[in-house]
Protein backbone atom coordinates (compact mmCIF):
# COMPACT_ATOMS: atom_id res chain seq x y z
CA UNK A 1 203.09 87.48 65.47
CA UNK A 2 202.49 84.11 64.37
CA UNK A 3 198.93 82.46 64.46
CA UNK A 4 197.35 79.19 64.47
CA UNK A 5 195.33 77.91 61.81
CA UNK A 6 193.47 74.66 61.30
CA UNK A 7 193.30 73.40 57.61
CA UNK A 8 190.49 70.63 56.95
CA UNK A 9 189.82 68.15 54.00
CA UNK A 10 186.28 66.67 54.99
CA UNK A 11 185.74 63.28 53.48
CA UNK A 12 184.66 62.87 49.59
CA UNK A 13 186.36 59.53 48.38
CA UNK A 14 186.43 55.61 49.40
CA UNK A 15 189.83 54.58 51.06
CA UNK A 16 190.95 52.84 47.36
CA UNK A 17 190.59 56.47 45.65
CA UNK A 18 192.49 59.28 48.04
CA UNK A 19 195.35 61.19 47.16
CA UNK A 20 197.20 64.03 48.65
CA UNK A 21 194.96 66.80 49.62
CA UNK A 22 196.88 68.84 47.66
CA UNK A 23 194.64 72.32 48.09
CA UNK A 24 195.60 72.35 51.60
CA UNK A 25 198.99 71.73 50.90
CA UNK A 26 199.44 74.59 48.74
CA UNK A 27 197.23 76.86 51.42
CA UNK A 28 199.65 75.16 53.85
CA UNK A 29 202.99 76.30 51.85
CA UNK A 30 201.49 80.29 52.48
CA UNK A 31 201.60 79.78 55.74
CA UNK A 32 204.71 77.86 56.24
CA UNK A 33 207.16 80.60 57.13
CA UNK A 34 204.57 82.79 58.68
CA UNK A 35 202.30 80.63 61.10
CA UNK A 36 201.59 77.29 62.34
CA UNK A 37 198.96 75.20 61.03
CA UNK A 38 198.40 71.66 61.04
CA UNK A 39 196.36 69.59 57.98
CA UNK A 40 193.13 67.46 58.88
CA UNK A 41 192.33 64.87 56.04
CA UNK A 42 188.94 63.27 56.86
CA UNK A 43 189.97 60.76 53.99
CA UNK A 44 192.36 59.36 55.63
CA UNK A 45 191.49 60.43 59.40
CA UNK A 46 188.18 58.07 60.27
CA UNK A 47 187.21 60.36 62.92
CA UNK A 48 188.08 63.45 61.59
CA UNK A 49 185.55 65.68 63.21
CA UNK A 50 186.55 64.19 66.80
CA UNK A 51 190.58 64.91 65.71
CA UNK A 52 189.59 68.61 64.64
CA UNK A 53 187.79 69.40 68.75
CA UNK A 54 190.51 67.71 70.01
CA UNK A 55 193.36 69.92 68.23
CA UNK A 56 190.93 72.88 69.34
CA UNK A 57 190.56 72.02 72.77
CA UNK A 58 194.82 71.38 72.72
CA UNK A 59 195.34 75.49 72.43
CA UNK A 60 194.21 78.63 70.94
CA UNK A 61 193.66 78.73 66.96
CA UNK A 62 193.01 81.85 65.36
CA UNK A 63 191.32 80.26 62.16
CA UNK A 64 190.14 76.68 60.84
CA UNK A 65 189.98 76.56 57.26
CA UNK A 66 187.15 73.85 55.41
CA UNK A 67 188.08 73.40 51.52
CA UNK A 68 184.81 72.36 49.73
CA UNK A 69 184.05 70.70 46.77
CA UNK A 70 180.08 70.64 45.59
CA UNK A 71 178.91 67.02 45.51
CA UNK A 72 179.46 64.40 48.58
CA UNK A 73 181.99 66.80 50.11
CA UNK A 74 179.25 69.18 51.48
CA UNK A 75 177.68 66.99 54.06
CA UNK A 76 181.25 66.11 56.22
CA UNK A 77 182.02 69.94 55.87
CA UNK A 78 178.97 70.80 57.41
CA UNK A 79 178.98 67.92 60.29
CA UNK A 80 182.65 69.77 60.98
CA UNK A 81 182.18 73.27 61.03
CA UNK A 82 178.85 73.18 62.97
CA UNK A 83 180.19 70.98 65.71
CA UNK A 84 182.91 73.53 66.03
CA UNK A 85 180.66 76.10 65.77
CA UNK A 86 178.75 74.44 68.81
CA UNK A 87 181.94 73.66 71.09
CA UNK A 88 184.59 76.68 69.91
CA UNK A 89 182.21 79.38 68.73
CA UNK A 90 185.09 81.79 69.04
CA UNK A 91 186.91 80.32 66.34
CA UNK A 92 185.88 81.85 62.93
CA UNK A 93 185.46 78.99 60.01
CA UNK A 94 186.34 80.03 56.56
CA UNK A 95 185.04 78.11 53.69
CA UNK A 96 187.25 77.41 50.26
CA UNK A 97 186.95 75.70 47.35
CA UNK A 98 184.87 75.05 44.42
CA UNK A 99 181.60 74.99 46.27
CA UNK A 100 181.67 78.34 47.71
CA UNK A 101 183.35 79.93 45.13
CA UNK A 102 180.97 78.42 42.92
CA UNK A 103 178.04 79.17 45.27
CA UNK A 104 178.79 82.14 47.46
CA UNK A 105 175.23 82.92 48.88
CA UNK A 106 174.55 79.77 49.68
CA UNK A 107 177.80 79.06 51.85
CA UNK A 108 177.50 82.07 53.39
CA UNK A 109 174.15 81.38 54.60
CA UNK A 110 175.52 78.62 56.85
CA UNK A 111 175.47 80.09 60.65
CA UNK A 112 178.29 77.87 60.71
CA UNK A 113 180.47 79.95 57.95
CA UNK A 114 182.16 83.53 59.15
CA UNK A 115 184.02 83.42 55.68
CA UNK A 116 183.74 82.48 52.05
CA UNK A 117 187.36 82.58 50.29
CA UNK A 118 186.13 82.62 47.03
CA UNK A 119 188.96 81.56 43.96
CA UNK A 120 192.48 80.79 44.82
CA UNK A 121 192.63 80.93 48.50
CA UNK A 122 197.01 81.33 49.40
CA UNK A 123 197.22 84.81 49.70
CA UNK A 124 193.41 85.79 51.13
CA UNK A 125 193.96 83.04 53.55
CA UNK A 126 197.07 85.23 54.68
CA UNK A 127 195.05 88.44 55.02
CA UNK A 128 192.30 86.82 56.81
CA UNK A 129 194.50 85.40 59.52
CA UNK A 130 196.49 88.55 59.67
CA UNK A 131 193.49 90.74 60.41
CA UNK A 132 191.81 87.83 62.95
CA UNK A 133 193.27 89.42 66.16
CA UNK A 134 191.69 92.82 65.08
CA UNK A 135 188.13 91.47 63.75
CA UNK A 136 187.67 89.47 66.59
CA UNK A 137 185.40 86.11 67.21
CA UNK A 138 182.38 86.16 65.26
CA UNK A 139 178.79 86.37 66.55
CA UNK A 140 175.16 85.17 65.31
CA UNK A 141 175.23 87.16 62.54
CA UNK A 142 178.31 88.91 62.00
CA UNK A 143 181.35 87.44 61.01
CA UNK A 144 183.73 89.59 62.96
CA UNK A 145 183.41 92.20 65.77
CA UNK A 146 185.02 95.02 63.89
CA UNK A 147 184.09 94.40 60.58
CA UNK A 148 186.55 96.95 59.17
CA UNK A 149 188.94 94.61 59.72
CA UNK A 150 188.02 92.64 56.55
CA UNK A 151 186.46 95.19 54.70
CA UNK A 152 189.14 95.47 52.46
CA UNK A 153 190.46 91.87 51.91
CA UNK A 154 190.19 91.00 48.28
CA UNK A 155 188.05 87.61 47.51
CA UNK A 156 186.14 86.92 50.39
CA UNK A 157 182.06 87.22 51.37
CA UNK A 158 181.29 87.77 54.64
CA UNK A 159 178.15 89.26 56.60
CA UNK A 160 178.09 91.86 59.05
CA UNK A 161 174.73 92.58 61.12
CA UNK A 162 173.00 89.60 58.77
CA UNK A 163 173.85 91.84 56.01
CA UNK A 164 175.93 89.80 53.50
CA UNK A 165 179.39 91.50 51.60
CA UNK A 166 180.70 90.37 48.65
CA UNK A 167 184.55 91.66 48.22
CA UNK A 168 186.00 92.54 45.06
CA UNK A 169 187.68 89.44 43.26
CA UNK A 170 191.17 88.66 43.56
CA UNK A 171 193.42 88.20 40.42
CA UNK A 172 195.04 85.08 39.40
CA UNK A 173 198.52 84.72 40.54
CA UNK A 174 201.02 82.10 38.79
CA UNK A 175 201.73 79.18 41.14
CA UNK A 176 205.11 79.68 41.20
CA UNK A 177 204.74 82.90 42.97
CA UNK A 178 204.22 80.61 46.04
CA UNK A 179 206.31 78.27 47.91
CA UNK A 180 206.65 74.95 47.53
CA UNK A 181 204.46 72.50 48.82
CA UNK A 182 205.70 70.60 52.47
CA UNK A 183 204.94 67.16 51.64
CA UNK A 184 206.55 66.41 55.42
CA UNK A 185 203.40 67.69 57.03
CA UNK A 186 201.53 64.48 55.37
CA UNK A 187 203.76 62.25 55.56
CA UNK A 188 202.85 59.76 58.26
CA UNK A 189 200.63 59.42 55.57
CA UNK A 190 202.40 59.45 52.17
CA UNK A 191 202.14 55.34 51.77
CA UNK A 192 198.63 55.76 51.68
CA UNK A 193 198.73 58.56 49.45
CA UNK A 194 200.74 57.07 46.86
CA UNK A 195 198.51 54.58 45.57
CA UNK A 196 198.90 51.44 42.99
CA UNK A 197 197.39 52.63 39.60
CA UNK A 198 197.72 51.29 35.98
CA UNK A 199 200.36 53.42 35.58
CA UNK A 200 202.75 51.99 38.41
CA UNK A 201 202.97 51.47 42.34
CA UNK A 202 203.13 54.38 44.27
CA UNK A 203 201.26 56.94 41.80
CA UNK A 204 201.48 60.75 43.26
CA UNK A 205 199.14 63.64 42.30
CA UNK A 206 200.14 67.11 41.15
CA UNK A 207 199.10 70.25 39.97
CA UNK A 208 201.32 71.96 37.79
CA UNK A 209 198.63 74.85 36.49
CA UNK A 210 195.35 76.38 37.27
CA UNK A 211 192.65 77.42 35.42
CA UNK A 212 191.57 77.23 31.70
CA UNK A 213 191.46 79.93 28.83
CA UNK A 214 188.14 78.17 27.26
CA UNK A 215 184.87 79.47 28.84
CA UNK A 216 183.05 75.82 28.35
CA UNK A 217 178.77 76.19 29.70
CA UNK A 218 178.84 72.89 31.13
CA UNK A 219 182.08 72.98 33.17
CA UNK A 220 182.88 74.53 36.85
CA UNK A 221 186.76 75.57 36.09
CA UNK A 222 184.95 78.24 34.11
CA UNK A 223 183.30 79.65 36.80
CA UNK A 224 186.29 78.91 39.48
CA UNK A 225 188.64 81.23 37.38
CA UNK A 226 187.02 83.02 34.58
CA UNK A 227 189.06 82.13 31.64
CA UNK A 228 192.22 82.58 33.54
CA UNK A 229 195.49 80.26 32.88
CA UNK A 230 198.00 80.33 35.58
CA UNK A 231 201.19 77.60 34.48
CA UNK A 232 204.04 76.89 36.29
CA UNK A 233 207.35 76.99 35.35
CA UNK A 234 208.98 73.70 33.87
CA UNK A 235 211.55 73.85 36.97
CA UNK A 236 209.27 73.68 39.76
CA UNK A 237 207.38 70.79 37.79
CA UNK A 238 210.61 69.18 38.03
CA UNK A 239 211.20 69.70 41.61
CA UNK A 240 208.17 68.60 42.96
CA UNK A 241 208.51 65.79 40.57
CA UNK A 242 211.52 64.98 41.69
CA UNK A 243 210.76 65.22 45.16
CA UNK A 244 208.03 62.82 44.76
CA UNK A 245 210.26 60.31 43.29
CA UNK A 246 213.34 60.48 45.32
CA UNK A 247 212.42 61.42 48.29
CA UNK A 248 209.24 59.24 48.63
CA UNK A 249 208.83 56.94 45.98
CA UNK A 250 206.66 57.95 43.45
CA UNK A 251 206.55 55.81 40.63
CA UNK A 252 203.82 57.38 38.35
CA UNK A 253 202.03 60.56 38.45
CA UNK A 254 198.68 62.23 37.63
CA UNK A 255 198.38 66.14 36.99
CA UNK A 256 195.13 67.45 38.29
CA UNK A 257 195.72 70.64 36.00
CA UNK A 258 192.38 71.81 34.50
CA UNK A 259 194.29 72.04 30.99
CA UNK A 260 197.21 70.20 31.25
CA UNK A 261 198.34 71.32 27.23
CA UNK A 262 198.17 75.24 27.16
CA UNK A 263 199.78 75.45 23.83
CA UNK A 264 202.61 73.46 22.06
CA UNK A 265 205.08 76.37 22.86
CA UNK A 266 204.20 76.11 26.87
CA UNK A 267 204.25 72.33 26.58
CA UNK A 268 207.63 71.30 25.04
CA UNK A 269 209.63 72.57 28.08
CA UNK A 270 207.43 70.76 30.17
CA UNK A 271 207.34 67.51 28.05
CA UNK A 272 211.15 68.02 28.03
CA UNK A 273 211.26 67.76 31.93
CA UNK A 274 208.64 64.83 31.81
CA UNK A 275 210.90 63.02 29.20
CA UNK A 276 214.27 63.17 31.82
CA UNK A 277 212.39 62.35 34.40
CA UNK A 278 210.54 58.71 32.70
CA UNK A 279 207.47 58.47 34.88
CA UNK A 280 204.27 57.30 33.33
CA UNK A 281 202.14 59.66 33.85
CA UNK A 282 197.68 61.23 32.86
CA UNK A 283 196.58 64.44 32.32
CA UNK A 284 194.00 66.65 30.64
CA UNK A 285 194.24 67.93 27.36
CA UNK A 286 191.86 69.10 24.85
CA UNK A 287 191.68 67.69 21.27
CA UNK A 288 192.09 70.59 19.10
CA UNK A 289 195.44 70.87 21.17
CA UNK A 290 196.69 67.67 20.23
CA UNK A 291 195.32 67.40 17.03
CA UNK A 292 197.56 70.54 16.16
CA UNK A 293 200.85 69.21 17.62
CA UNK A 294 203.39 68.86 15.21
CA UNK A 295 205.42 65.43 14.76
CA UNK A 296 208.23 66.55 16.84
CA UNK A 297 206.05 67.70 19.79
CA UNK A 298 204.24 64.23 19.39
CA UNK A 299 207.15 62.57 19.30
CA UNK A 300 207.88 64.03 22.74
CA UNK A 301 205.32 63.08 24.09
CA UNK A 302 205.87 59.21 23.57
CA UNK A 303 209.55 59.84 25.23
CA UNK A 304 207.83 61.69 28.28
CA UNK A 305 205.37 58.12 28.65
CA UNK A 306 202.58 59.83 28.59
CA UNK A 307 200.52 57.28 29.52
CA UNK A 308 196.43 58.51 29.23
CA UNK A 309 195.29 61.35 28.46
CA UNK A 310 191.75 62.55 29.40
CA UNK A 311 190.08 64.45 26.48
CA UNK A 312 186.87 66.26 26.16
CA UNK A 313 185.36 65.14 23.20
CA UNK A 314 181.98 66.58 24.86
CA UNK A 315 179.40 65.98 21.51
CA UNK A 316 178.82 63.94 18.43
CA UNK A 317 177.94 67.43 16.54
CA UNK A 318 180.12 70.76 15.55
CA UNK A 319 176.67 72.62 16.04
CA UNK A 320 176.16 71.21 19.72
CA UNK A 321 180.11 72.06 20.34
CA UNK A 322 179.62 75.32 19.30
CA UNK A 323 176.81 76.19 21.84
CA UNK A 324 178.63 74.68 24.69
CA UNK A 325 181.00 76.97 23.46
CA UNK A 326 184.13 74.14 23.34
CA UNK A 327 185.82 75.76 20.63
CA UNK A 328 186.71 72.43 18.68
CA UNK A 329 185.49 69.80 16.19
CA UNK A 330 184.60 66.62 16.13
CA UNK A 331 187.02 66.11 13.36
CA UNK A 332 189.71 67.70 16.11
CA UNK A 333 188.88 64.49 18.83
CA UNK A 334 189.23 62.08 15.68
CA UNK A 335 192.88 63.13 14.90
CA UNK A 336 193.35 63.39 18.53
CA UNK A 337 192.38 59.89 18.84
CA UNK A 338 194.58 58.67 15.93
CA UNK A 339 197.27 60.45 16.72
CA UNK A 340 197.29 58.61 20.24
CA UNK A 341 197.40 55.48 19.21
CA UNK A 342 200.21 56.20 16.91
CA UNK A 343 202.09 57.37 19.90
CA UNK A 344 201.43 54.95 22.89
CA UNK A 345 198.79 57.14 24.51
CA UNK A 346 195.46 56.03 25.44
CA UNK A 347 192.42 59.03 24.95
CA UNK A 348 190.05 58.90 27.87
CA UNK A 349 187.40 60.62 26.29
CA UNK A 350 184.39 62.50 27.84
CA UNK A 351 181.00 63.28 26.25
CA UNK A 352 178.18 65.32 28.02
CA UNK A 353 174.69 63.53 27.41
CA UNK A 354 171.45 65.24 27.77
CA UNK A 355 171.47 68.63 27.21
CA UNK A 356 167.99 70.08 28.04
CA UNK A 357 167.78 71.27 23.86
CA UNK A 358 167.59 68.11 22.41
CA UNK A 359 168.46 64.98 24.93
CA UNK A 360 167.40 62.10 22.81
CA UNK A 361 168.75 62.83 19.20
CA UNK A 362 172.05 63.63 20.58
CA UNK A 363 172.32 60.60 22.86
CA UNK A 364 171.79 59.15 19.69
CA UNK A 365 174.19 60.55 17.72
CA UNK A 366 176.91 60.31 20.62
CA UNK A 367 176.85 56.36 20.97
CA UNK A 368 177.35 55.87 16.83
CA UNK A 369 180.44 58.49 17.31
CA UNK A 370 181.48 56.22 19.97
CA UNK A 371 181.13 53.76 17.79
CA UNK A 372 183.34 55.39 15.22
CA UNK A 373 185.82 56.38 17.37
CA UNK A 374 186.34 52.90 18.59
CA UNK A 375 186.85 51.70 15.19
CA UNK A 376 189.96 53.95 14.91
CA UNK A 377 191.48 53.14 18.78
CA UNK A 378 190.06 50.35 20.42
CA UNK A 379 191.35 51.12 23.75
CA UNK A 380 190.50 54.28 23.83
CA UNK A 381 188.15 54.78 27.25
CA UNK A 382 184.91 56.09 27.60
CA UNK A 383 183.24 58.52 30.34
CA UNK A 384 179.65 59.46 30.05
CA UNK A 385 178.20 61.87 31.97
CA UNK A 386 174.88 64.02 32.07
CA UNK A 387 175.23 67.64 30.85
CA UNK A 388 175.44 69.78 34.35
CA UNK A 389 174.69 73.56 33.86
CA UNK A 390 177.21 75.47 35.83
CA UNK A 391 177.12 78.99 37.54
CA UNK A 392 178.95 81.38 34.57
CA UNK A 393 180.20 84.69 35.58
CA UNK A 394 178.77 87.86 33.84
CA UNK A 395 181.41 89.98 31.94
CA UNK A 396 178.57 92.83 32.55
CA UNK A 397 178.86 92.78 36.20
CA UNK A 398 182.07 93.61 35.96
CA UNK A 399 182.77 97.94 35.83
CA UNK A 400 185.84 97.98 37.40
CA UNK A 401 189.41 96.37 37.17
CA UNK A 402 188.25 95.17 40.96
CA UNK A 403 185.19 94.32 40.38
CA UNK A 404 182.81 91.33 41.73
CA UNK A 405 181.93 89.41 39.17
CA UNK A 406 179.94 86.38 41.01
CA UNK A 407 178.97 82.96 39.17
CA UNK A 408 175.15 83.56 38.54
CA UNK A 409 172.18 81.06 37.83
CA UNK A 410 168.78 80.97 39.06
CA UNK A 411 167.44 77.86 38.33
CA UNK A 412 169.02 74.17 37.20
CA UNK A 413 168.83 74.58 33.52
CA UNK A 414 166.05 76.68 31.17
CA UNK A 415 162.71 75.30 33.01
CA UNK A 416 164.63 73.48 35.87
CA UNK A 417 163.92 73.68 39.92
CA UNK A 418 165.72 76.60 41.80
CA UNK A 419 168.73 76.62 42.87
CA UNK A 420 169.65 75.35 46.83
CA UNK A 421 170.27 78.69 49.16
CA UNK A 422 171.82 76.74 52.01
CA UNK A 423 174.69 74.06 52.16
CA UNK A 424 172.10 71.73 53.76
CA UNK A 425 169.98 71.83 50.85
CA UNK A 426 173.11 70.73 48.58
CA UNK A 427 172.98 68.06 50.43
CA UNK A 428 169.82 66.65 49.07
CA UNK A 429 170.66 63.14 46.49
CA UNK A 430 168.98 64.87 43.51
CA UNK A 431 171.16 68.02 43.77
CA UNK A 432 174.00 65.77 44.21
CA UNK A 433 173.41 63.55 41.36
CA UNK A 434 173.20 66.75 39.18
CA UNK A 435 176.47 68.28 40.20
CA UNK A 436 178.16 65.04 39.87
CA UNK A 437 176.77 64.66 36.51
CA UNK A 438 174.81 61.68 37.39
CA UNK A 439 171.21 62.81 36.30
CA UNK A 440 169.65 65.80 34.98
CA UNK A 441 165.81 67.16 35.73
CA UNK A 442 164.74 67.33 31.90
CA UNK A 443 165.56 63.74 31.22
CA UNK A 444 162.82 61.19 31.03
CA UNK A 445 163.45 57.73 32.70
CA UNK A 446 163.53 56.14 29.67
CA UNK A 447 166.57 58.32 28.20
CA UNK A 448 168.08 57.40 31.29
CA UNK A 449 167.84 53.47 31.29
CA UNK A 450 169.12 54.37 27.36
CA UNK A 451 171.95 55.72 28.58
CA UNK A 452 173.24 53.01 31.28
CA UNK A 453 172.18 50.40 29.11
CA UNK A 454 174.64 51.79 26.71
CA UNK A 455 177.22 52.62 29.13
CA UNK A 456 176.91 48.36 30.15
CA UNK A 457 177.24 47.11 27.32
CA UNK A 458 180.14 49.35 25.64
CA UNK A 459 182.10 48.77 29.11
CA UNK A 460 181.94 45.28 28.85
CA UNK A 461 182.81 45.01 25.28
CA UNK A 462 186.05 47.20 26.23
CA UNK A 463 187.17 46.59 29.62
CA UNK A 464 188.94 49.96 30.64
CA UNK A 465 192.86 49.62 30.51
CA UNK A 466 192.86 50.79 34.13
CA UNK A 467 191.44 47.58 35.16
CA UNK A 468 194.55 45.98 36.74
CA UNK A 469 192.50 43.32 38.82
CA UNK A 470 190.16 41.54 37.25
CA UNK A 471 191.04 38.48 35.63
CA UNK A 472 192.35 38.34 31.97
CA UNK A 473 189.63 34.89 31.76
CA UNK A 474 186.89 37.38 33.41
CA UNK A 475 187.63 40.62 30.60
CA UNK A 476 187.12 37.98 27.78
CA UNK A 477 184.05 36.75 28.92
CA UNK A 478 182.70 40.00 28.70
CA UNK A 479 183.86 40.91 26.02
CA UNK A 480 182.02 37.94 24.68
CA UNK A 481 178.76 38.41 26.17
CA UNK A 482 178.54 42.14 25.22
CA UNK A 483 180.09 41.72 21.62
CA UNK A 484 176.21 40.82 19.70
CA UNK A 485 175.08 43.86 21.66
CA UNK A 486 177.05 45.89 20.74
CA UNK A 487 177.78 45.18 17.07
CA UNK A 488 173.41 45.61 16.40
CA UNK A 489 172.90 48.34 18.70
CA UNK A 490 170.31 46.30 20.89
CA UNK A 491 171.43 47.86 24.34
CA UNK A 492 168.06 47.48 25.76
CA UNK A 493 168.13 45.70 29.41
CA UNK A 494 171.40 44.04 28.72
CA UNK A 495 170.43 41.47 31.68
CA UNK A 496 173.26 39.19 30.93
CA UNK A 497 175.78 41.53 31.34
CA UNK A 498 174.60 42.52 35.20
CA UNK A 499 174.66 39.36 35.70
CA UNK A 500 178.22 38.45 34.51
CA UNK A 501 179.24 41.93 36.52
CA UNK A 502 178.22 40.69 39.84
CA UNK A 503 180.84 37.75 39.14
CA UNK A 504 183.32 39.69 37.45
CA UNK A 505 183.07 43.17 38.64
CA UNK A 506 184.74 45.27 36.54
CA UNK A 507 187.09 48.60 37.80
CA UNK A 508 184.79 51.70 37.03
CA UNK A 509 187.14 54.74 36.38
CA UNK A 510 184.30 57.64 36.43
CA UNK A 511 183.69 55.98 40.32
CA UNK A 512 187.32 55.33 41.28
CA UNK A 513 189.85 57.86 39.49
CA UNK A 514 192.98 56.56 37.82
């Protein structure tokens, strides 16, 4: 019998940074040939929560569906799911995404959340909606009337009698053991979607993997999926690519994958595709990746106009690299960084400040790598952000081949406060700043104001490449104005500079996205 299910994208971006809500599309491709559904984006939808009672109130759904990402997404997801909680409490809400994967107990929590699909969602969200006629509507605090009807669906928590169950994990599948995604059920909305970037007109988004093989400290893929890589095959790439560009446009495209470069020998038949198809395109990659490609590989890679490529560079040490447990060198970003510039491809690199072992010497040490790295590609962009501790699952837990092995941590670094237990308590600006990267609790002010001094003057001396708006008169000014700065290291209260930015303000990729 087919159900009804209501997928929801709460707000999280400014209208000048959304793209395809591309999560619920590939939830919405499971469900395609088995049940109807219908796709809420609050980005795109300024009254999202009033659209959501309204679709309610239209007929009977048997599930609505909230994906969650930690950080500004929290807030709209709650506003949602408690109103419906409030005017359809016989609808069950399930929760997905990197928040409540990430944070299980405190989703849960929520009087407003019957479900937690924790890890990739496609076919849990099929077993859930399967088993909703027999569980029945949920109550105060249970999340179904018989609660054997869940018992035994693989990666969800759920509570029964206030008494909270954690089901065993689910494993990884490939993407390509899933349909296609419907790009018709957005598209009243495609023009929107497809966006002007640096890269061309109507850029798309797409996913072509999941997952990483590197177990990183600092980064939430790690404790999304474990170490697991999930690619898909060069074919679908080039359908959906294809799709994109034929059927609506696309002139450019940016791959969300968490490791877009697996290996060489899983990259060259994608690069292959990329190269017939000649769309500019960004992705991830790691540097010891590309610093190992050989010639021919690289060569592919200027034929498949690769266009930027974002790079973790991470640390101005081998030592600090080693205990986030990167697995490269600094030497590895250097030849990563040469070898773009030899090829047409601009590095977007990353570094994580702050670290609670030793914030100030590092800082230190990262802005004279910067430095350095500059030297060898000057257009090579920048992203700072504050080192973010992130839940890591223990191996220990795990006993069986179906075990539950939740992301664990306490407390926000060594000495740091405790971690939220509710999703109102995410909400809070300090514990936003920190998963966003924005601030840390060990840092002093004054490390702080070092840092976005820095961060002023080294983005006015090199206006990002992204910047398609501002004014070639306005870049050199600032270039100008910042160039003294930067070339004696005197970042201190740079007062100029804000000054000049109010006038000329500049595009800010780590705020806007490609």
């Amino acid at each position: 019998m087919r159900r009804k299910v209501l997928l929801v994208n709460p707000r999280m971006c400014p209208p000048k940074a959304v793209r395809m809500p591309l999560s619920l599309l590939a939830l919405g491709a499971a469900l395609e040939s088995e049940h109807d559904y219908r796709i809420v984006d609050g980005n795109v939808d300024p009254d999202a929560r009033g659209t959501v009672l309204r679709e309610l109130a239209s007929g009977v759904y048997d599930l609505l569906g909230v994906t969650v990402m930690p950080g500004p997404q929290v807030a709209p997801a709650i506003e949602i799911s408690r109103t419906v909680r409030e005017a359809h409490p016989e609808v069950p809400v399930a929760w997905g995404g990197y928040f409540p994967t990430l944070y299980p107990e405190a989703a849960i929590n929520a009087p407003y959340v019957d479900y937690v699909v924790r890890g990739q969602g496609e076919t849990t969200l099929l077993e859930l909606v399967a088993a909703a006629p027999d569980a029945g509507p949920p109550s105060a605090d249970s999340s179904a009337r018989d609660s054997s009807a869940v018992a035994g669906i693989a990666g969800i928590t759920w509570k029964d009698r206030g008494e909270v169950s954690h089901n065993p994990d689910r494993p990884f599948q490939p993407t390509d053991r899933f349909p296609p995604l419907s790009y018709e059920r957005v598209a009243a909305d495609m023009d929107r979607y497809l966006r002007p970037s640096f890269m061309g007109t109507r850029t798309a988004v797409h996913q072509a993997a999941i997952g990483c093989r590197y177990h990183c400290t600092f980064c939430g893929v790690v404790s999304m999926f474990n170490g697991v890589t999930r690619l898909d095959a060069p074919a679908r790439l080039e359908a959906a690519l294809t799709t994109l560009r034929d059927r609506w446009g696309a002139t450019a495209a940016q791959f969300y994958d968490n490791n877009f470069f697996d290996r060489e020998e899983t990259s060259v038949p994608i690069l292959e595709v990329l190269a017939r198809l000649a769309m500019p395109w960004w992705c991830y990659a790691r540097a010891d990746t590309l610093a190992e490609f050989t010639p021919a590989t690289w060569d592919l890679i200027r034929r498949s106009r690769l266009k930027m490529a974002y790079i973790g560079a991470e640390a101005a040490s081998d030592d600090v690299l080693r205990s986030m447990k990167k697995g490269s060198r600094v030497s590895h970003t250097f030849e990563a960084v040469r070898l773009c510039r030899a090829h047409g491809v601009t590095p977007e690199l990353s570094f994580v400040l702050g670290g609670p072992e030793d914030p100030e010497g590092e800082i230190e040490k990262t802005f004279e790598l910067i430095k350095g790295l500059k030297a060898v590609h000057p257009e090579c962009e920048v992203i700072l952000y504050f080192y973010s501790p992130t839940p890591q699952r223990d191996p220990a837990a795990a006993t069986t081949k179906n075990a539950v092995r939740l992301p664990t941590l306490s407390t926000y670094g060594p000495e740091g406060p405790p971690l939220p237990t509710t999703p109102e308590e995410w909400t809070a600006p300090r514990w936003i700043r920190y998963v966003c990267h924005q601030d840390a609790p060990w840092l002093t002010p004054r490390i702080r104001q070092r840092i976005k001094d820095f961060s002023t003057v080294l983005g006015c001396r090199f206006p990002t490449v992204q910047d398609y708006r501002t004014p070639a008169w306005g870049k050199a000014l600032l270039r100008g104005l910042a160039g003294r700065r930067y070339e004696t290291g005197r970042y201190d209260d740079p007062w100029e500079l804000r000054l000049a930015r109010r006038v000329i303000p500049l595009r800010e990729p780590q705020r806007e996205s490609v």
